[in-house]
N, C-alpha and C. Protein backbone atom coordinates (compact mmCIF):
# COMPACT_ATOMS: atom_id res chain seq x y z
N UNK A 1 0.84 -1.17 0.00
CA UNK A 1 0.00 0.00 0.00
C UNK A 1 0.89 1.24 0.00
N UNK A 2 0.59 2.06 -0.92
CA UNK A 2 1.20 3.70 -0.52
C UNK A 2 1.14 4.76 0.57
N UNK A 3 2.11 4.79 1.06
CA UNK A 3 1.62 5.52 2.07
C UNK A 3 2.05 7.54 1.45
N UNK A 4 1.77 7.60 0.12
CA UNK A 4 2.27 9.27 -0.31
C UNK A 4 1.42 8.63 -1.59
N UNK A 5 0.71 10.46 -2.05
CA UNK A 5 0.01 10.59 -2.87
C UNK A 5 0.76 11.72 -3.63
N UNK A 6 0.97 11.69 -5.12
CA UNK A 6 1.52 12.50 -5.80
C UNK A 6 0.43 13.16 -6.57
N UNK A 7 0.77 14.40 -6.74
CA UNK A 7 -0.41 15.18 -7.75
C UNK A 7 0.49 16.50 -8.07
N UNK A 8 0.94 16.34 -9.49
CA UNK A 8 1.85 17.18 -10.01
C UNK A 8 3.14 17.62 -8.99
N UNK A 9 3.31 18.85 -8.52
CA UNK A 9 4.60 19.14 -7.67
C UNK A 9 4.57 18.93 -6.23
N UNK A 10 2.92 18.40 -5.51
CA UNK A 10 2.65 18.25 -4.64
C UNK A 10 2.57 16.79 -3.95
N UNK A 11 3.19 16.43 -2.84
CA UNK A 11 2.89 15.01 -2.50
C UNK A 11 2.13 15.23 -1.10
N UNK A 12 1.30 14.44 -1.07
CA UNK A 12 0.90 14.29 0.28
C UNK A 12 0.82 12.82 0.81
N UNK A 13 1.50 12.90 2.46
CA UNK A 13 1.86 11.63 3.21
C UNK A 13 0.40 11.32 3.54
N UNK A 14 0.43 10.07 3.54
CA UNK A 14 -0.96 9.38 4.32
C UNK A 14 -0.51 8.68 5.40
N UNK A 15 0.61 8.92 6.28
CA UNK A 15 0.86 7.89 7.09
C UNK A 15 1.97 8.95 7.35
N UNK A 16 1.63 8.65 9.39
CA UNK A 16 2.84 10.14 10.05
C UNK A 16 3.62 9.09 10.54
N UNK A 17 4.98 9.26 10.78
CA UNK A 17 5.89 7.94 11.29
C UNK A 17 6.25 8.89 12.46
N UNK A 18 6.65 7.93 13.24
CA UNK A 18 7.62 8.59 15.03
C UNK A 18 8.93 8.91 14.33
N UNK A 19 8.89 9.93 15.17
CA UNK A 19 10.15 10.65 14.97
C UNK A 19 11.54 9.67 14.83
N UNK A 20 12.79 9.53 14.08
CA UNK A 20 13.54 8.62 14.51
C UNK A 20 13.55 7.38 13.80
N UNK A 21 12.03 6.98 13.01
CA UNK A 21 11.67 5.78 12.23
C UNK A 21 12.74 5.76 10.91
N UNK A 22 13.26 4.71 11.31
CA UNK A 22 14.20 3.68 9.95
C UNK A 22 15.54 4.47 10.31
N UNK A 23 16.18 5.32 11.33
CA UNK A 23 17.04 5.93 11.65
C UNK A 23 18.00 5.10 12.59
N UNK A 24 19.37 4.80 12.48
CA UNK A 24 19.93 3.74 12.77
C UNK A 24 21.08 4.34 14.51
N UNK A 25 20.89 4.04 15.14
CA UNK A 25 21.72 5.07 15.83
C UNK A 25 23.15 5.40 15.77
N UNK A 26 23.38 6.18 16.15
CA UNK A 26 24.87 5.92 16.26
C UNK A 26 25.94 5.00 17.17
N UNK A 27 26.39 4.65 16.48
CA UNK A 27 27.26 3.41 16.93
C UNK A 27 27.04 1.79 16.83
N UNK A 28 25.69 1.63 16.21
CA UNK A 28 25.40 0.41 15.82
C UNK A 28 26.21 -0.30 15.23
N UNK A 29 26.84 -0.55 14.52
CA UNK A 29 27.59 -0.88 13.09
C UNK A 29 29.13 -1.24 13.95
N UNK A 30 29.58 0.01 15.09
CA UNK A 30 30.64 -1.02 15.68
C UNK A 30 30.85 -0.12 16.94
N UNK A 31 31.31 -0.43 17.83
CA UNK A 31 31.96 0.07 18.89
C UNK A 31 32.88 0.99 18.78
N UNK A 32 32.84 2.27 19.75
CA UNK A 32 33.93 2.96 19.44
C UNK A 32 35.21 2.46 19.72
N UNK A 33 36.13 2.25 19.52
CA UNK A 33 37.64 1.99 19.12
C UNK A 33 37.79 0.80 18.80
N UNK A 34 37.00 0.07 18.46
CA UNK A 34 37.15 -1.25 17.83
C UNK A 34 37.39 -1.32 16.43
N UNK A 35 38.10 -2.47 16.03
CA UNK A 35 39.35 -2.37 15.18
C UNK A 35 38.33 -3.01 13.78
N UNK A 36 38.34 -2.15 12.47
CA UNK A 36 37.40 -2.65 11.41
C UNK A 36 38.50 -3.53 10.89
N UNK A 37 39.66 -3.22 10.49
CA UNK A 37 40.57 -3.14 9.29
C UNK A 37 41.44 -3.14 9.63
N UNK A 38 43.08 -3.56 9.27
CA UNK A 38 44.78 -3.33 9.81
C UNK A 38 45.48 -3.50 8.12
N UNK A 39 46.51 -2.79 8.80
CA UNK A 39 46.93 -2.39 7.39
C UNK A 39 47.46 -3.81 6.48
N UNK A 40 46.89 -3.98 4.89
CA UNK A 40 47.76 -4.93 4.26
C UNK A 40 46.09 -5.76 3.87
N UNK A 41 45.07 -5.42 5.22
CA UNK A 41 43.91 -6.10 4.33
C UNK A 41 43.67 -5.47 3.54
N UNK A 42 42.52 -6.83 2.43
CA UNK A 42 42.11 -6.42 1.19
C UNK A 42 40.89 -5.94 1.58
N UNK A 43 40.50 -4.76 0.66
CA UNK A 43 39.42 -3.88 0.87
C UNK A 43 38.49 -4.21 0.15
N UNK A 44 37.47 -5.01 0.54
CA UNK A 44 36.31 -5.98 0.06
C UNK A 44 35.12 -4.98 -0.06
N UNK A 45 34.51 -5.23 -1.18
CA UNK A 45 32.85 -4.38 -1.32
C UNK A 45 32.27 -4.46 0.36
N UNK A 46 32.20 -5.37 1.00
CA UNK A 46 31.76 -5.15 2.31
C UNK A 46 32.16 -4.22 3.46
N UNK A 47 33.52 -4.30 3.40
CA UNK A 47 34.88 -3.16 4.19
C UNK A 47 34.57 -2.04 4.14
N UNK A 48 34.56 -2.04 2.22
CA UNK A 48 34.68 -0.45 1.50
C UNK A 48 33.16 0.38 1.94
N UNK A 49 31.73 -0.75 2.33
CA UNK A 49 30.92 0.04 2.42
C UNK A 49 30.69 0.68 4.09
N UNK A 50 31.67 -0.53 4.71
CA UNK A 50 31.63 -0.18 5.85
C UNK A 50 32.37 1.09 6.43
N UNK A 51 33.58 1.40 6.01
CA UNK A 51 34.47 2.38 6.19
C UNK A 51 33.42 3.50 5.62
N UNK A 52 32.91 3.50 4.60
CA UNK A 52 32.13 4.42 3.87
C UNK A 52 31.13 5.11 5.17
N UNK A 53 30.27 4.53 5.78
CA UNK A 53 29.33 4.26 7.04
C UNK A 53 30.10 5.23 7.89
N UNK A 54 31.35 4.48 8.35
CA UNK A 54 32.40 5.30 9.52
C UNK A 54 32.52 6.43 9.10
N UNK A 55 32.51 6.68 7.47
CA UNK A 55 33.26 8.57 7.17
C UNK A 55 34.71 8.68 7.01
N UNK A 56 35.34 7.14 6.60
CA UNK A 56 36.25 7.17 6.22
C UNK A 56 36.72 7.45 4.82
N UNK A 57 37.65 8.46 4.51
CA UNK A 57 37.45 8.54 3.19
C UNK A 57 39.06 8.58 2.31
N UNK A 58 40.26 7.63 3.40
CA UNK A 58 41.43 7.32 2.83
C UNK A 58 41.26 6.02 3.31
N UNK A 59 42.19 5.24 1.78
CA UNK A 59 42.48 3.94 2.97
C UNK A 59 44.11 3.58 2.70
């Protein structure tokens, strides 16, 4: 079911969500100072999206 109605430049929601909904918190994904990566690993589509997540943007 849709919960948004489009009509030219206008959309309207049919459904109000709680504040926060589908919003992941911070720090889920890993602990602060816990170790993703060390130097010499290979940087796997999984790594790369994870570092991506962290805001890492050298590797």
């Amino acid at each position: 079911m849709e919960e948004a109605e489009a009509d030219g430049a206008t959309v309207t929601v049919q459904r109000v969500h709680k504040a926060g909904h589908h919003v992941r918190p911070a720090g889920e994904e890993v602990a602060a100072g816990e170790e993703v990566a060390r130097a010499g690993d290979t940087v796997t589509p999984p790594l790369l999206g994870l570092l991506a997540t962290l805001g890492v943007e050298r590797v």
